[in-house]
Protein backbone atom coordinates (compact mmCIF):
# COMPACT_ATOMS: atom_id res chain seq x y z
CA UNK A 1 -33.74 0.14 -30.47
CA UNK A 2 -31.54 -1.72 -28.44
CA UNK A 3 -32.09 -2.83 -24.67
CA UNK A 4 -29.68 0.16 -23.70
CA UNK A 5 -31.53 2.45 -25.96
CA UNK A 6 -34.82 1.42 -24.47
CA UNK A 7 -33.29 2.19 -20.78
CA UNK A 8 -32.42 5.71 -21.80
CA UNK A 9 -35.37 6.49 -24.08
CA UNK A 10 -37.45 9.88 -23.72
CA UNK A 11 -40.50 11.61 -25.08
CA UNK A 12 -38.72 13.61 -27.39
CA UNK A 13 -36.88 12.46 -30.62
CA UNK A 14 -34.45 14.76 -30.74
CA UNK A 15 -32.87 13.63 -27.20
CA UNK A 16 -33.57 10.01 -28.41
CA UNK A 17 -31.25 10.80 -31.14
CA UNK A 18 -28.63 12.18 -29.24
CA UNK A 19 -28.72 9.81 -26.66
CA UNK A 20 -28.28 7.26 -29.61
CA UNK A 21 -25.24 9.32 -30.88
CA UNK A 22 -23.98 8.83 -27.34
CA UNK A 23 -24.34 5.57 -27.01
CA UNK A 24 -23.13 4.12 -30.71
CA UNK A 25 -20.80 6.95 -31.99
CA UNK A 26 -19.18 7.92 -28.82
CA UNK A 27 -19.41 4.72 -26.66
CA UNK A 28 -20.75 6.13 -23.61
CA UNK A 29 -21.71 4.05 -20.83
CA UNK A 30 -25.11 3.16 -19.52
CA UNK A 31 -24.57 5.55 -16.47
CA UNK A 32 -23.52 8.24 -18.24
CA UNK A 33 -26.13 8.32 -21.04
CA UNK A 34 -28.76 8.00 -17.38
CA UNK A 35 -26.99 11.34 -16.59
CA UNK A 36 -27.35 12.77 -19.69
CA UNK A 37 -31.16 11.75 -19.40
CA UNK A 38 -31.82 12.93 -16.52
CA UNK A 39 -30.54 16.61 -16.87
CA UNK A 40 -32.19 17.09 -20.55
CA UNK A 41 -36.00 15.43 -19.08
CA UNK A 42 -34.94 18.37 -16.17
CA UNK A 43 -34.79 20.90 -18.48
CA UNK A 44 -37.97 19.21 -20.62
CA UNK A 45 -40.22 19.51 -17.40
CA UNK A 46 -38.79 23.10 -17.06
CA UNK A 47 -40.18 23.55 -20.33
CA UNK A 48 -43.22 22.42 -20.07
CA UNK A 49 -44.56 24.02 -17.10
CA UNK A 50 -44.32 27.29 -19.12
CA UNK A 51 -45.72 25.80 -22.15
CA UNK A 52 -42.38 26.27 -23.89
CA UNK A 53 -41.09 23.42 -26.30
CA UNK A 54 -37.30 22.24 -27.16
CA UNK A 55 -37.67 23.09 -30.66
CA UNK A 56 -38.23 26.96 -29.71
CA UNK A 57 -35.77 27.08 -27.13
CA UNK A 58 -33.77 30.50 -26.93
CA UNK A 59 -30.81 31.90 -24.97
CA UNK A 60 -33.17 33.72 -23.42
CA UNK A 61 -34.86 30.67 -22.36
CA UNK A 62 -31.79 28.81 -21.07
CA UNK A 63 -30.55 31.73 -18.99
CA UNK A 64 -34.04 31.66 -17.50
CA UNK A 65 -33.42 27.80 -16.79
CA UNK A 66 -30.14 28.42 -15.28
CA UNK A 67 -31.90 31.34 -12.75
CA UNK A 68 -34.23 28.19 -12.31
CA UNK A 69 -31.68 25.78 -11.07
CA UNK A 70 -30.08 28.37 -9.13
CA UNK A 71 -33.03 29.12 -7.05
CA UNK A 72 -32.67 25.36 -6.14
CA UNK A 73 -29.44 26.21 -4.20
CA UNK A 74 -27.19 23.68 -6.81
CA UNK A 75 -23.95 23.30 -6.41
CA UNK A 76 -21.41 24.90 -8.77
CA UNK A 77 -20.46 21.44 -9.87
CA UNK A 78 -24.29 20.34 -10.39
CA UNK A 79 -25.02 23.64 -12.51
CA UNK A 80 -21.63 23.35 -14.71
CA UNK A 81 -23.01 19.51 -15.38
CA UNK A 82 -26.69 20.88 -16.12
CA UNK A 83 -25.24 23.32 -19.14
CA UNK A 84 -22.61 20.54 -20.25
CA UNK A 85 -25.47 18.27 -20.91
CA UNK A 86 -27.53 21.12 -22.78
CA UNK A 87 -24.14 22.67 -24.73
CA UNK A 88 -23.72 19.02 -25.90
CA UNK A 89 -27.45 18.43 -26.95
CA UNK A 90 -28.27 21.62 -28.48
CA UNK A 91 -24.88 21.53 -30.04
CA UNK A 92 -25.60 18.16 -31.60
CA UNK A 93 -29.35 19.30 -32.92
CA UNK A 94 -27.63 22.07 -34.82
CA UNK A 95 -25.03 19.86 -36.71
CA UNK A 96 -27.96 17.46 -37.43
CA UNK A 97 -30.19 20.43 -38.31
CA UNK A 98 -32.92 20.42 -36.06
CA UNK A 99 -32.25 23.91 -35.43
CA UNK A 100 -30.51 26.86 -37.67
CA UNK A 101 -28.76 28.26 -34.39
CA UNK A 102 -27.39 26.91 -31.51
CA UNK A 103 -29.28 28.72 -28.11
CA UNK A 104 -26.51 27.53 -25.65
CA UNK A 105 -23.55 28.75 -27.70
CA UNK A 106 -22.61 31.30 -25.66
CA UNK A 107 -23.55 30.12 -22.30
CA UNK A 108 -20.54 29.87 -19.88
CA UNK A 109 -20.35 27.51 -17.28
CA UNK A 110 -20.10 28.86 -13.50
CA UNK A 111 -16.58 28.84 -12.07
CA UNK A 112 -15.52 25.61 -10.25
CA UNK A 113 -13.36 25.81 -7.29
CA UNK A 114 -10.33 23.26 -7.95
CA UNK A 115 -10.48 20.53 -5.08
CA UNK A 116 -7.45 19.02 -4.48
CA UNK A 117 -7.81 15.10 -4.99
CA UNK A 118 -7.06 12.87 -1.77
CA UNK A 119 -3.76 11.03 -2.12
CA UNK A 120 -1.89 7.73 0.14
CA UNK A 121 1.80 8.61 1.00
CA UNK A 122 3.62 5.32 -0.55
CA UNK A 123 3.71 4.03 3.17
CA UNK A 124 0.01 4.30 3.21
CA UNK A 125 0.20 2.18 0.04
CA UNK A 126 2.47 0.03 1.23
CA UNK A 127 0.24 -0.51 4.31
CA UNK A 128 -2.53 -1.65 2.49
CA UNK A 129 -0.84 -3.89 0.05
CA UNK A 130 0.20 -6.15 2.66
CA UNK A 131 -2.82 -6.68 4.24
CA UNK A 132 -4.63 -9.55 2.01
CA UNK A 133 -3.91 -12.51 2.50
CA UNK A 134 -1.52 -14.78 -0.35
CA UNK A 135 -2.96 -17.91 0.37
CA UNK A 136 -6.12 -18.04 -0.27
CA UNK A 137 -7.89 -16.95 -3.59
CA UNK A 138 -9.91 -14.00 -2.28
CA UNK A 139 -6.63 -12.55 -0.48
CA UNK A 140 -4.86 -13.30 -3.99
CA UNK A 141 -6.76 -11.48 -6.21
CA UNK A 142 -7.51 -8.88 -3.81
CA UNK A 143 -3.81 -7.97 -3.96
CA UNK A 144 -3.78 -8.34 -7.54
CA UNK A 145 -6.25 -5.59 -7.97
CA UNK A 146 -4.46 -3.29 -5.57
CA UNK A 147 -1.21 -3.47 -7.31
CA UNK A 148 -3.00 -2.33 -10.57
CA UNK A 149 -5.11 0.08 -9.32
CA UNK A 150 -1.65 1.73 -8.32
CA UNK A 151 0.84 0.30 -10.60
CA UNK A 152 -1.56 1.69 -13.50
CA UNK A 153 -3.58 4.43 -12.52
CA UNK A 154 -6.72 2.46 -13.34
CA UNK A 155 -9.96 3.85 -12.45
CA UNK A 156 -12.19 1.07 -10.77
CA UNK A 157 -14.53 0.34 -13.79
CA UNK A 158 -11.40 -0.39 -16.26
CA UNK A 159 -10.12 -2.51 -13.02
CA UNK A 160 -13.64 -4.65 -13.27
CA UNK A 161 -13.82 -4.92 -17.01
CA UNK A 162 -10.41 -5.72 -17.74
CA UNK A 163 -10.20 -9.21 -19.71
CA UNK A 164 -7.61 -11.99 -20.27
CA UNK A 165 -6.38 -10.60 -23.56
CA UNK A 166 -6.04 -7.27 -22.16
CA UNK A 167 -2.81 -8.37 -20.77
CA UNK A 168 0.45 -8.86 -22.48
CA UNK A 169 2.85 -10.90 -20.07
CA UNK A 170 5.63 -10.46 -22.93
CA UNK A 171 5.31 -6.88 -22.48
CA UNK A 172 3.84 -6.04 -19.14
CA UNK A 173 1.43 -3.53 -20.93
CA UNK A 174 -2.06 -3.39 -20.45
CA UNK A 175 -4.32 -2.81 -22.68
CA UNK A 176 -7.23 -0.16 -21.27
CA UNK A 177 -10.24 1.01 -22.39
CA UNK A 178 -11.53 4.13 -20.90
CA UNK A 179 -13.96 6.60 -21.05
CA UNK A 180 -15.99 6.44 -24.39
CA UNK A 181 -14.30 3.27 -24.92
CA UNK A 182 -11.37 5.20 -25.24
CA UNK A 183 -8.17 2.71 -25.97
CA UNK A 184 -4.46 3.00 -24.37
CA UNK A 185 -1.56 1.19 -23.41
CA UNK A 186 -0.24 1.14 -19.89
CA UNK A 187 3.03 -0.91 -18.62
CA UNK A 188 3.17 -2.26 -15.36
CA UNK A 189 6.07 -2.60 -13.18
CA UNK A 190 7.55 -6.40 -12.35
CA UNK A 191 5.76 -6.43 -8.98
CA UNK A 192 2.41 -6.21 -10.81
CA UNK A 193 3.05 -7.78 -13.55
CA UNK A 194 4.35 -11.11 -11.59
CA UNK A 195 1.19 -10.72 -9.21
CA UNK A 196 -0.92 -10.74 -12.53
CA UNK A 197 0.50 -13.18 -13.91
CA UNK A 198 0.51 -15.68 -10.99
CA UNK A 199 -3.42 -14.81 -10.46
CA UNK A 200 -4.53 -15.44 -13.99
CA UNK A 201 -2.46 -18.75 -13.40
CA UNK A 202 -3.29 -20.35 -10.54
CA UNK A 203 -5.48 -18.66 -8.64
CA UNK A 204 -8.47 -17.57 -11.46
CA UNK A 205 -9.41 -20.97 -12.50
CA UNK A 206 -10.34 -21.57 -8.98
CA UNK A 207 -13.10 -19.14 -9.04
CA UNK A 208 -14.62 -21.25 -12.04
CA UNK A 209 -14.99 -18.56 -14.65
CA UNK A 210 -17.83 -17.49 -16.17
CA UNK A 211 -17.37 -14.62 -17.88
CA UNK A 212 -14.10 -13.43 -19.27
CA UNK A 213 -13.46 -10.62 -16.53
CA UNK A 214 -10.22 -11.10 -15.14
CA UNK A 215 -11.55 -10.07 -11.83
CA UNK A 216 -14.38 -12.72 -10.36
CA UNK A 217 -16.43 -12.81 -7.44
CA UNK A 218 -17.15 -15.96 -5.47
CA UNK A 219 -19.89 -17.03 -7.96
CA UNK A 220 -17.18 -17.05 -10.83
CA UNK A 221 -19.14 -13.55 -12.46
CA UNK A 222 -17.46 -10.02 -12.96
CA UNK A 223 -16.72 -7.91 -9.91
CA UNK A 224 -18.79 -4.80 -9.52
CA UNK A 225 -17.17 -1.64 -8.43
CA UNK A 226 -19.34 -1.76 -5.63
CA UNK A 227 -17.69 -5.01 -4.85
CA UNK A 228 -14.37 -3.24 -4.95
CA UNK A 229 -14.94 0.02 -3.27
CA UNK A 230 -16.10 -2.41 0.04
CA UNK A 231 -12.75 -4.66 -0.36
CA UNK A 232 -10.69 -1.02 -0.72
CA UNK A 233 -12.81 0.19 2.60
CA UNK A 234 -11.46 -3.08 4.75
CA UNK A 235 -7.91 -2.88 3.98
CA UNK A 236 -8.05 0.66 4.30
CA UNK A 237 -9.64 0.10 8.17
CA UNK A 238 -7.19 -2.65 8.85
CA UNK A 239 -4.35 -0.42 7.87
CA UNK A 240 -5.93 2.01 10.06
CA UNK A 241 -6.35 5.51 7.61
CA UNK A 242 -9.27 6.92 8.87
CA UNK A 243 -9.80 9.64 5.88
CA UNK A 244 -12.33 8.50 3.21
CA UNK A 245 -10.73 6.12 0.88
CA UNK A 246 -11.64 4.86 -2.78
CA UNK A 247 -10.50 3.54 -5.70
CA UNK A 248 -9.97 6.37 -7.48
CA UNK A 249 -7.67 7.80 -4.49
CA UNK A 250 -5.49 5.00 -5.63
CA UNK A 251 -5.68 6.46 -9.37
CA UNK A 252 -4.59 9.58 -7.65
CA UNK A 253 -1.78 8.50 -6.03
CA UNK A 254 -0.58 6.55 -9.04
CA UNK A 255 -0.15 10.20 -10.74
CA UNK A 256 0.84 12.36 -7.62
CA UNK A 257 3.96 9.67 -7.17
CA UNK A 258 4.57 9.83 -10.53
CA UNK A 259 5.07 13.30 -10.68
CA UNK A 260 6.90 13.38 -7.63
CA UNK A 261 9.09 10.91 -8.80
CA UNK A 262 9.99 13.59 -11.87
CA UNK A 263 7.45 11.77 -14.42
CA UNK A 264 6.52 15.05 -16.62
CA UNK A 265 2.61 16.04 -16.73
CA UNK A 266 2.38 14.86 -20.29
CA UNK A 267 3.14 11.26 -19.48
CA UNK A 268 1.15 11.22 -17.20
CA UNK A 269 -1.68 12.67 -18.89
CA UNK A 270 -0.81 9.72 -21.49
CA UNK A 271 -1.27 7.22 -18.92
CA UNK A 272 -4.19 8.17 -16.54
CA UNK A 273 -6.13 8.27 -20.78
CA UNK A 274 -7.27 12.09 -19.84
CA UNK A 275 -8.06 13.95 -23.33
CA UNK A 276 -7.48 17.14 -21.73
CA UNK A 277 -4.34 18.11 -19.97
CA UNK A 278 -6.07 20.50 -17.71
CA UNK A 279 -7.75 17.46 -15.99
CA UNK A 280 -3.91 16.49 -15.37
CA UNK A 281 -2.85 19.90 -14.41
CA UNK A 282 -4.27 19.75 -10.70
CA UNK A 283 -1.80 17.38 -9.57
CA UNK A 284 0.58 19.70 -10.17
CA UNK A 285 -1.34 22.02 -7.34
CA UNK A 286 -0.40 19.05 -4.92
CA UNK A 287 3.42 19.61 -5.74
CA UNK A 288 3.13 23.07 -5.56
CA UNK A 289 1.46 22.90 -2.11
CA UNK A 290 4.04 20.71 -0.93
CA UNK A 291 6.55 22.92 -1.97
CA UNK A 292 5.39 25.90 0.12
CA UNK A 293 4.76 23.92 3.08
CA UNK A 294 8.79 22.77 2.79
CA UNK A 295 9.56 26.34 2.30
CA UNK A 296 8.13 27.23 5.53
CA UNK A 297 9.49 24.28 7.59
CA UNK A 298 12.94 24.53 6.21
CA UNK A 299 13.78 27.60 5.01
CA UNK A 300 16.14 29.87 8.00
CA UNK A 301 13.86 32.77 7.22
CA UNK A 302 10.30 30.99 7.75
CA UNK A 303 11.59 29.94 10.80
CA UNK A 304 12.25 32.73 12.58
């Protein structure tokens, strides 16, 4: 087994082998196959405090485990990501077959309520953009990453992994790899792609690289999203928002201006790499709730 394997390893064989299915055949990361871990040696401990094994799991005994979880008060969100790791593992043993029928097969996940994702109004963008300062390296590629976290709809651990040759200056494309390693190609506007440029130019070889990260801290290493959640947190004090900003809020605004903008919901389902256009659909709720709040401020009737 590899390092990563070791890191993720359990007491049972048959999660071992799905967690090495994760890992080789569908990329995952190290975090997520933790996740993945950590909800199936749940369910194991479940188990065996009622003498039960994996290998004689029923529907029966799942539905029982979901009563279990609920009784811990769980959120909706925390229960839907219990039985997504079980669907996925039980679904896997029964392709392999470990077992002749699949227990969680007809288990349906709770209903989620759809949160609407926090967004920056392009002044709010525009505020924080300005803020770092051009001169020096730090205030450089600070900027840099800004303008792709927006210009692309990046979320913050493509932003940190991104490497020299993922960038096409003929082109002004990027080249991304997501979720499961997941590959796609997103352009950049001239503002970025100038900004890129320049920092890969003159301002990266001052950090004395390393590694091949674009991105650098002072020590010449790869940024950690850590790293860039704090930087995102001062600009977004200094530009004085005082909601709860992250990267990703910069991934959503990418998509909500997009939209707004006329983009249609499959290009930018194309762009922000989601498989599923449902995960693209709830932007669309942000248009819509726009919409009706225009309605009421401007139409003769909501105003009497």
């Amino acid at each position: 087994m590899t390092e990563n394997e070791n890191k993720t390893s359990s007491k049972n064989q048959w999660v071992d082998r799905y967690l090495e299915h994760l890992l080789i055949e569908r990329g995952l990361s190290e975090n997520s196959l933790n996740g993945y871990l950590s909800d199936l040696e749940s369910f194991q401990i479940f188990l065996k405090e009622r003498s039960a094994k994996i290998e004689n799991t029923t529907s029966q005994t799942l539905l029982l485990y979901l009563t279990f979880l609920r009784s811990k008060a769980l959120k909706s969100t925390s229960l839907a990501r219990h039985l997504s790791s079980l669907r996925g593992f039980f679904g896997f043993c029964t392709a392999r077959g470990f077992i002749k029928d699949n227990p969680a097969m007809l288990l349906e996940n709770p209903k989620l309520p759809r949160k609407i994702p926090e967004f920056l109004s392009p002044e709010e963008v525009s505020r924080i953009l300005s803020l770092p300062c051009l001169t020096e390296k730090l205030g450089f590629r600070d900027r840099t990453m800004l303008e792709l976290l927006y210009a692309a709809g990046m979320r913050v651990s493509e932003l940190v992994d991104l490497k020299i040759e993922d960038f096409d200056p003929q082109t002004g494309i990027l080249v991304i790899f997501g979720k499961g390693s997941k590959e796609r190609l997103v352009p950049i506007h001239y503002v970025a792609q100038n900004f890129l440029n320049q920092y890969i130019k003159d301002w990266r070889p001052a950090f004395n690289p390393k590694v091949k990260n674009v991105f650098l801290n002072r020590s010449g290493k790869g940024l950690t999203r850590q790293g860039v959640w704090k930087m995102i947190k001062k600009f977004t004090l200094e530009a004085g928002i005082k909601r709860s900003i992250s990267p990703h809020t910069f991934r959503h605004s990418f998509a909500t201006h997009l939209l707004d903008g006329g983009a249609d919901l499959r290009t930018v389902q194309l762009l922000l790499g989601h498989s599923d256009i449902n995960a693209t659909e709830i932007y669309t709720h942000i248009q819509a709730g726009r919409l009706v709040q225009l309605h009421k401020r401007f139409h003769p009737r909501s105003l009497m």
